[in-house]
Protein backbone atom coordinates (compact mmCIF):
# COMPACT_ATOMS: atom_id res chain seq x y z
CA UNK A 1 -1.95 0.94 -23.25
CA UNK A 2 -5.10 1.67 -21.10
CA UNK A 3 -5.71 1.38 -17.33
CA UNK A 4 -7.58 -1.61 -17.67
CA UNK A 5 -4.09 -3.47 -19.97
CA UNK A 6 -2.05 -1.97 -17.48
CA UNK A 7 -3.55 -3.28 -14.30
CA UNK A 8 -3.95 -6.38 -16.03
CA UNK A 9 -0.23 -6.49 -16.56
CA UNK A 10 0.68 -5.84 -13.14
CA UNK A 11 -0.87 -8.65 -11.68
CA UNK A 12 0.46 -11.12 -14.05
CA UNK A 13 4.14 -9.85 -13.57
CA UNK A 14 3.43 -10.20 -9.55
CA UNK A 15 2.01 -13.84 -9.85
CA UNK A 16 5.20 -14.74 -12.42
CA UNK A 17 7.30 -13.31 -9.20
CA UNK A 18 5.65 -15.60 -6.87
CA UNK A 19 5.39 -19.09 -9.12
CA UNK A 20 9.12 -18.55 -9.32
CA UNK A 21 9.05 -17.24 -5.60
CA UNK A 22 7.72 -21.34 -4.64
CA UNK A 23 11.09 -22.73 -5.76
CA UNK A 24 13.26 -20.05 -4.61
CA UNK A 25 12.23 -19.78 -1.09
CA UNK A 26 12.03 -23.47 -1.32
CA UNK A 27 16.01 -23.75 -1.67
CA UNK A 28 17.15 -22.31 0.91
CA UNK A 29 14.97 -23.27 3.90
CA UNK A 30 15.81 -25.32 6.79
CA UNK A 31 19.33 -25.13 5.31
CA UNK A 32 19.96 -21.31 5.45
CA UNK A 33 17.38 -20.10 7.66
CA UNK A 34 14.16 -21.17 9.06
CA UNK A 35 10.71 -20.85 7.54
CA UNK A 36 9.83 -17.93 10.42
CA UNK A 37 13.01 -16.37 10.42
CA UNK A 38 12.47 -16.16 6.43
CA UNK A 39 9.46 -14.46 7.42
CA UNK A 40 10.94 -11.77 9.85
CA UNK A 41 13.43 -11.07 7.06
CA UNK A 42 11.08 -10.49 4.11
CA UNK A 43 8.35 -8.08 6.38
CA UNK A 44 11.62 -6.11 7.89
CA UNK A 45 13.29 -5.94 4.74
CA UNK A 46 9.89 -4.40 3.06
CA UNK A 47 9.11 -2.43 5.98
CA UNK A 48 12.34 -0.55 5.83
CA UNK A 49 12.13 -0.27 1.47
CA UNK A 50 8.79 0.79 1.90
CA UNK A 51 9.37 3.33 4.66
CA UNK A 52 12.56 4.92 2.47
CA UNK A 53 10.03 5.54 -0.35
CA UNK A 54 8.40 7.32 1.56
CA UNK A 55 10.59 9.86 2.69
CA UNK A 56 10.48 11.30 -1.46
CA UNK A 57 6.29 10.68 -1.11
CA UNK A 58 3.39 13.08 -0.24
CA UNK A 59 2.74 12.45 3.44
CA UNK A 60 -0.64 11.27 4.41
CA UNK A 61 -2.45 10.88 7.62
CA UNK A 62 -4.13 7.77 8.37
CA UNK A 63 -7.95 8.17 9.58
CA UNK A 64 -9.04 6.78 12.84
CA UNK A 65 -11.79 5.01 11.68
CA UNK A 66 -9.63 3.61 9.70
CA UNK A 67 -6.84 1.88 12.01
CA UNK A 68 -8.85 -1.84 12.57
CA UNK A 69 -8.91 -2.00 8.85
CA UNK A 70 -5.66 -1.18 8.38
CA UNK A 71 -4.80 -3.76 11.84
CA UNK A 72 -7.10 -6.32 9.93
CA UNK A 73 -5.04 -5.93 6.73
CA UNK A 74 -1.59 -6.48 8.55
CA UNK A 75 -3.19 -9.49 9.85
CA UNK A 76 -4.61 -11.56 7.32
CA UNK A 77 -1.92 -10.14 4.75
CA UNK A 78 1.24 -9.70 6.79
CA UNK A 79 1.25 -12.50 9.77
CA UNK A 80 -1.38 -15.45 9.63
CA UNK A 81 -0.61 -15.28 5.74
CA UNK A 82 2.95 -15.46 5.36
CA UNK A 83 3.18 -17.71 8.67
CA UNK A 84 1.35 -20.38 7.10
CA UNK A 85 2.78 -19.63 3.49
CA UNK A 86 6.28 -20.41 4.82
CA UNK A 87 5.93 -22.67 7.34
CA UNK A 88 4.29 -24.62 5.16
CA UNK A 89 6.22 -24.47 2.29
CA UNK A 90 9.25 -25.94 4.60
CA UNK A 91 7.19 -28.97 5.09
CA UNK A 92 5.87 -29.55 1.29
CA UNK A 93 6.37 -28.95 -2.33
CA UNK A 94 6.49 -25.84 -4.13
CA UNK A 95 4.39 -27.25 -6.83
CA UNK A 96 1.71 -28.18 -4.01
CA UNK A 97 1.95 -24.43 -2.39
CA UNK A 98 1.58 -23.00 -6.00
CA UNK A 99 -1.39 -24.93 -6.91
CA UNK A 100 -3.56 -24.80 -3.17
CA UNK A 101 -3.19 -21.76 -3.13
CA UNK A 102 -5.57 -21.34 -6.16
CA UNK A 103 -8.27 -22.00 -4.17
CA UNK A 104 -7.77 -18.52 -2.91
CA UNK A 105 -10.13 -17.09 -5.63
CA UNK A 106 -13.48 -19.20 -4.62
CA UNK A 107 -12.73 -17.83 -1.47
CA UNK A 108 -12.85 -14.34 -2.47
CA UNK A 109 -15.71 -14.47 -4.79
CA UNK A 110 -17.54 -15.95 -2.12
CA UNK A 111 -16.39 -13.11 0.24
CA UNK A 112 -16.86 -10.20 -2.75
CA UNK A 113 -20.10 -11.28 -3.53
CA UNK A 114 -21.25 -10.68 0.34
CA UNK A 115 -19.50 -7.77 1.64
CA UNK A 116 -18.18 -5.70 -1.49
CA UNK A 117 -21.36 -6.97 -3.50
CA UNK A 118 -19.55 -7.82 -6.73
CA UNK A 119 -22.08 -9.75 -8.82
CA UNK A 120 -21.16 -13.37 -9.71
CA UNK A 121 -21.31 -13.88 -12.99
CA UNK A 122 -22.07 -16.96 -14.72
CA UNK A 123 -19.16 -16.24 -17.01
CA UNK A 124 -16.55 -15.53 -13.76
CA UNK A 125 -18.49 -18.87 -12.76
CA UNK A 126 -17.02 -20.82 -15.38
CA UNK A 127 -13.94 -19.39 -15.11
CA UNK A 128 -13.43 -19.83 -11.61
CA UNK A 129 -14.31 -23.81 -11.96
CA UNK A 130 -12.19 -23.78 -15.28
CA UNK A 131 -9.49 -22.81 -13.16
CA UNK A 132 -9.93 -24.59 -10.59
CA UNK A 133 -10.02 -28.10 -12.15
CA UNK A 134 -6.89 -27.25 -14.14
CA UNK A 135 -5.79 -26.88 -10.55
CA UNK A 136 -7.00 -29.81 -9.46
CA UNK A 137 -5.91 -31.99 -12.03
CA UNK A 138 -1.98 -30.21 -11.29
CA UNK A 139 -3.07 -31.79 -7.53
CA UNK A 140 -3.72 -35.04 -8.48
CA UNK A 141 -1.55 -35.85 -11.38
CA UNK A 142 1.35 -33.83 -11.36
CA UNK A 143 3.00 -33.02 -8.40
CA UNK A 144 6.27 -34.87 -7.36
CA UNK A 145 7.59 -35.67 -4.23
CA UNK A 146 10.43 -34.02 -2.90
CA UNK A 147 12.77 -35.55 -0.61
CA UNK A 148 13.15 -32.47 1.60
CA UNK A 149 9.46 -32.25 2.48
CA UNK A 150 9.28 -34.16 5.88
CA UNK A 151 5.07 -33.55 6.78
CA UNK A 152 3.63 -32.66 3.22
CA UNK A 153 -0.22 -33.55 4.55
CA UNK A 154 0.15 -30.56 7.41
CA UNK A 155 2.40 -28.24 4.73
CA UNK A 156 -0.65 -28.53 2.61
CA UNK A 157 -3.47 -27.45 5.24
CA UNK A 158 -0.93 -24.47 5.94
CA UNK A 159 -1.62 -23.75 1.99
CA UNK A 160 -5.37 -24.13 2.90
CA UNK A 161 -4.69 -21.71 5.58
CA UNK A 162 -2.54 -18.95 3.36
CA UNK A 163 -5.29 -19.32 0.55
CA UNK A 164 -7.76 -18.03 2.38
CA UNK A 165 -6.19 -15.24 4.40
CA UNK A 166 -4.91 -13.86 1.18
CA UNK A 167 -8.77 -14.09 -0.11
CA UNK A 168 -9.71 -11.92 3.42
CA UNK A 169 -6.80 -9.54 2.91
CA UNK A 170 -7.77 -8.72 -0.56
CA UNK A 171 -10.95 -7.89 0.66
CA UNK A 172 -10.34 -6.00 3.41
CA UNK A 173 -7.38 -4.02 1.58
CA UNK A 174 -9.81 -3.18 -1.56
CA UNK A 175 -12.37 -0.27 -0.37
CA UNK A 176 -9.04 1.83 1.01
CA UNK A 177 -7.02 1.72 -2.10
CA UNK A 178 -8.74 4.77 -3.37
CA UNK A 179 -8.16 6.41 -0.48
CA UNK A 180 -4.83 6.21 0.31
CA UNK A 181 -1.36 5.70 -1.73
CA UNK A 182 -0.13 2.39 -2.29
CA UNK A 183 3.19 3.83 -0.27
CA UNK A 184 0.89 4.87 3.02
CA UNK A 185 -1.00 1.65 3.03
CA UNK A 186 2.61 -0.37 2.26
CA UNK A 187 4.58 1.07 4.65
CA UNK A 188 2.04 0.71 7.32
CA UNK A 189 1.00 -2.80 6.63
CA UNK A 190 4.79 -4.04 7.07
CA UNK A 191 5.13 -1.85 9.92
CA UNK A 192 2.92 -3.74 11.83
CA UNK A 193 3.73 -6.89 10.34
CA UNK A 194 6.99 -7.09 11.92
CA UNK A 195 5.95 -6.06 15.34
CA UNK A 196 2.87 -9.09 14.92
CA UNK A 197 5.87 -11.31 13.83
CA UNK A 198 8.72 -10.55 15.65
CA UNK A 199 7.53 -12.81 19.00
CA UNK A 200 7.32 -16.33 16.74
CA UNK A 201 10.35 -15.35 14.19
CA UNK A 202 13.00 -13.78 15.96
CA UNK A 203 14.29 -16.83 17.25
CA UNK A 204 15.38 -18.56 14.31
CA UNK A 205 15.97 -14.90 12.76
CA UNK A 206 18.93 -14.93 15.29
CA UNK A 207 19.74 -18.45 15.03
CA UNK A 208 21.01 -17.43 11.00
CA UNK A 209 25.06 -17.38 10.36
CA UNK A 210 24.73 -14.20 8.41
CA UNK A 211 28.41 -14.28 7.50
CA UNK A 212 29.02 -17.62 6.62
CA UNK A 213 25.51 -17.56 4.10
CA UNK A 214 26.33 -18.39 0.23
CA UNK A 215 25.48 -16.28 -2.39
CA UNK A 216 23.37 -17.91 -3.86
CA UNK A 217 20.96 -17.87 -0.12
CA UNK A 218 22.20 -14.24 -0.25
CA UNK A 219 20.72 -13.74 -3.52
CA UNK A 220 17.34 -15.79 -2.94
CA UNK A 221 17.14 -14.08 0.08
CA UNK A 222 17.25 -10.27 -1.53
CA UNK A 223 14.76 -12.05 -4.21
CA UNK A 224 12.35 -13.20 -1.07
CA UNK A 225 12.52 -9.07 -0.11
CA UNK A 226 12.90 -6.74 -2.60
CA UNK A 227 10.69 -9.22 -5.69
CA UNK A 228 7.96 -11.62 -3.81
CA UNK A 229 7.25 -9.32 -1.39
CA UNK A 230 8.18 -5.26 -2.14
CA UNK A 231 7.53 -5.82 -5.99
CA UNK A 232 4.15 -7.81 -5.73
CA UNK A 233 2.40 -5.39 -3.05
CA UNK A 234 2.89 -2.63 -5.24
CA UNK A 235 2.11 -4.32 -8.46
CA UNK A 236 -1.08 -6.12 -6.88
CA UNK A 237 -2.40 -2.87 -4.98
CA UNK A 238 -1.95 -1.26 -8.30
CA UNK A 239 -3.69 -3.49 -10.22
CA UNK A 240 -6.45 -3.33 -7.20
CA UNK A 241 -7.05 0.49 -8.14
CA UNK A 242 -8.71 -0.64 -11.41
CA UNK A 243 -9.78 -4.08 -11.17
CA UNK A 244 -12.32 -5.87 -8.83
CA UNK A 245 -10.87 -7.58 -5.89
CA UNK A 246 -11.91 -11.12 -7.33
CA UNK A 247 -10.41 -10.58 -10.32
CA UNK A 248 -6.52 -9.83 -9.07
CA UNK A 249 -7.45 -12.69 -7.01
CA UNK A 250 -7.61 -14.74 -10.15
CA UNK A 251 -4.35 -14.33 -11.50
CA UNK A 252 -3.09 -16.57 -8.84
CA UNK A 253 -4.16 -19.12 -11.56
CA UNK A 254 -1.19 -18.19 -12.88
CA UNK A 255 0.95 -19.76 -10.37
CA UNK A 256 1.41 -23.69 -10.79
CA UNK A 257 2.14 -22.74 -14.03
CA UNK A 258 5.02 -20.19 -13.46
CA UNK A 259 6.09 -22.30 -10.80
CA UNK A 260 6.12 -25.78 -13.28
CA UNK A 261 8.04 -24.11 -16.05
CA UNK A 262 10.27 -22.40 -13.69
CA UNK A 263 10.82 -25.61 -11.77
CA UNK A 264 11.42 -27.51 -15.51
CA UNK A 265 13.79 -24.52 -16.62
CA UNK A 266 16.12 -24.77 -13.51
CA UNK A 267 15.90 -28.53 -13.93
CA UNK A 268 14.39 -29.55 -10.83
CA UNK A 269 11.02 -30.47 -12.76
CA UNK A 270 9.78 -31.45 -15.53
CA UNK A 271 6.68 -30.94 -17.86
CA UNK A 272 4.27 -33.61 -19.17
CA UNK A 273 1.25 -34.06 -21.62
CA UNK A 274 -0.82 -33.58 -18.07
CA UNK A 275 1.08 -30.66 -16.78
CA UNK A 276 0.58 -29.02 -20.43
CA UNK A 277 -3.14 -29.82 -20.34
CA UNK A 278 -3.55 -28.68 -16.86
CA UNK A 279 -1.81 -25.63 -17.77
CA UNK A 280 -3.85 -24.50 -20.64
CA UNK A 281 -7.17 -24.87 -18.80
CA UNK A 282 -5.67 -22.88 -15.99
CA UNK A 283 -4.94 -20.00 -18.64
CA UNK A 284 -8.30 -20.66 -20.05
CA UNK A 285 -9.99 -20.13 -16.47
CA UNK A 286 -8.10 -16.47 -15.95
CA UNK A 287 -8.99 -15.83 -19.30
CA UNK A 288 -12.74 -16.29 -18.35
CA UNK A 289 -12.50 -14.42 -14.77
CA UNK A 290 -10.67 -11.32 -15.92
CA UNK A 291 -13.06 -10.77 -19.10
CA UNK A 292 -15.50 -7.88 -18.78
CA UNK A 293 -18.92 -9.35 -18.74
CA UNK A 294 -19.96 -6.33 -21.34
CA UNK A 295 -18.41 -8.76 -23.89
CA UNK A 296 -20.83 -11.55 -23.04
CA UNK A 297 -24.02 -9.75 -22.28
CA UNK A 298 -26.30 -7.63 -24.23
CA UNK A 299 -26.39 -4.02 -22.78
CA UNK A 300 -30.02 -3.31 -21.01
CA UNK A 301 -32.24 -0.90 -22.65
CA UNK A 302 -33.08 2.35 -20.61
């Protein structure tokens, strides 16, 4: 299997992880603990995995010009995103957070196009809009409501809001993954994203009966840590080594349907002719987006 299979691998297993990740994390919140203290546990938790690792890795030193990228990265991909990832997902569906969060990629091609100067392709075009109404149609004709989603219209501007932080922390995190280990740039990130966190999520971090949790929450809870949030970094920042920034971003097509045939398989959903439709045009769009656009144009003549 080449780089190119293998990369593309690793970001499908990381957006499987988080389409079942939208159910999951969806079970045990308010119950069991809060949508920020969820959030304190997941970046401490992966902070402390990340920082173990390390101890059997090749040390590196971070460069000074680099430390506001690295800030920037913690940020977008650490705080503001998981905040608003959470938070909202307390207040809404997990089919809704899976499928707004697809508008993540539009974002980033946008964002690619102008800073990291990825040509837009009229073939990643059509994929991106494939996607994207597949999306849509999982919007407006398949989600169902849930009774323990109390402000879904706010939940899903919070979705708005992850979408596009993930789309900026992609970016940002892209022109340093050749430069540093996945392990340095991990360990670092989550570092900083519990100190950025710990002022809105210890309360509710503390408020948790620890010794009186299920465990079943116990369980979810190692899922949250060591799967959706350990497991995915690595797999995505891997996958960013050999693939462009907008085309990881992609795979988070992936998502509504993981999260729909998870949801179906567990019982607490079901799938329909739309659902199946919607489905297959989301495939069709990461199809499109993750193709090498060798296979569609004739090579120029030198």
């Amino acid at each position: 299997m080449n780089k190119r299979m293998l990369a593309l691998a690793a970001a499908t297993g990381a957006s499987t992880i988080y389409g079942i990740n939208h159910t999951l994390a969806k079970g045990v919140m308010p119950d069991y603990i809060g949508a920020y203290g969820f959030i304190l546990l997941r970046v401490l938790g992966a902070s402390v995995l990340f920082w173990s690792i390390s101890i059997f890795t090749k040390s590196e030193k971070v460069d000074r010009a680099d430390y506001w990228r690295f800030l920037g990265c913690a940020v977008f991909g650490m705080f503001v995103n998981m905040l608003a990832f959470f938070k909202g997902l307390s207040l809404s569906t997990p089919i809704n957070s899976s499928v707004i969060i697809t508008l993540s990629p539009v974002i980033l091609l946008i964002l690619s196009a102008l800073f990291l100067k990825e040509k837009i392709t009229w073939v990643k075009t059509v994929g991106i809009f494939t996607g994207m109404l597949g999306a849509l149609i999982l919007v407006l004709f398949g989600a169902s409501e849930q009774p323990n989603a109390p402000n879904i219209p706010l939940g899903n501007l919070l979705f708005f809001v992850n979408a596009g932080t993930y789309a900026v922390y992609l970016i940002l995190v892209k022109p340093i993954t050749s430069k540093y280990s996945t392990i340095t740039l991990m360990k670092w990130f989550f570092l900083t994203g519990v100190v950025l966190n710990l002022p809105f999520t210890l309360s509710e971090f503390t408020d948790v009966d620890w010794l009186e949790l299920p465990p079943r929450a116990i369980g979810i809870m190692i899922f949250v840590v060591v799967g959706t949030t350990f497991s995915t970094y690595l797999l995505n920042l891997y996958a960013l080594k050999t693939l462009k920034a907008s085309t990881v971003g992609a795979f988070i097509y992936l998502q509504p349907v993981i999260a729909v045939i998870f949801a179906m398989l567990v019982g607490a959903d079901k799938i329909t002719p739309v659902r199946a439709g919607a489905a297959l045009l989301i495939f069709a769009g990461v199809y499109l987006s993750t193709r090498n656009k060798t296979t569609f144009e004739k090579p120029k003549s030198h």
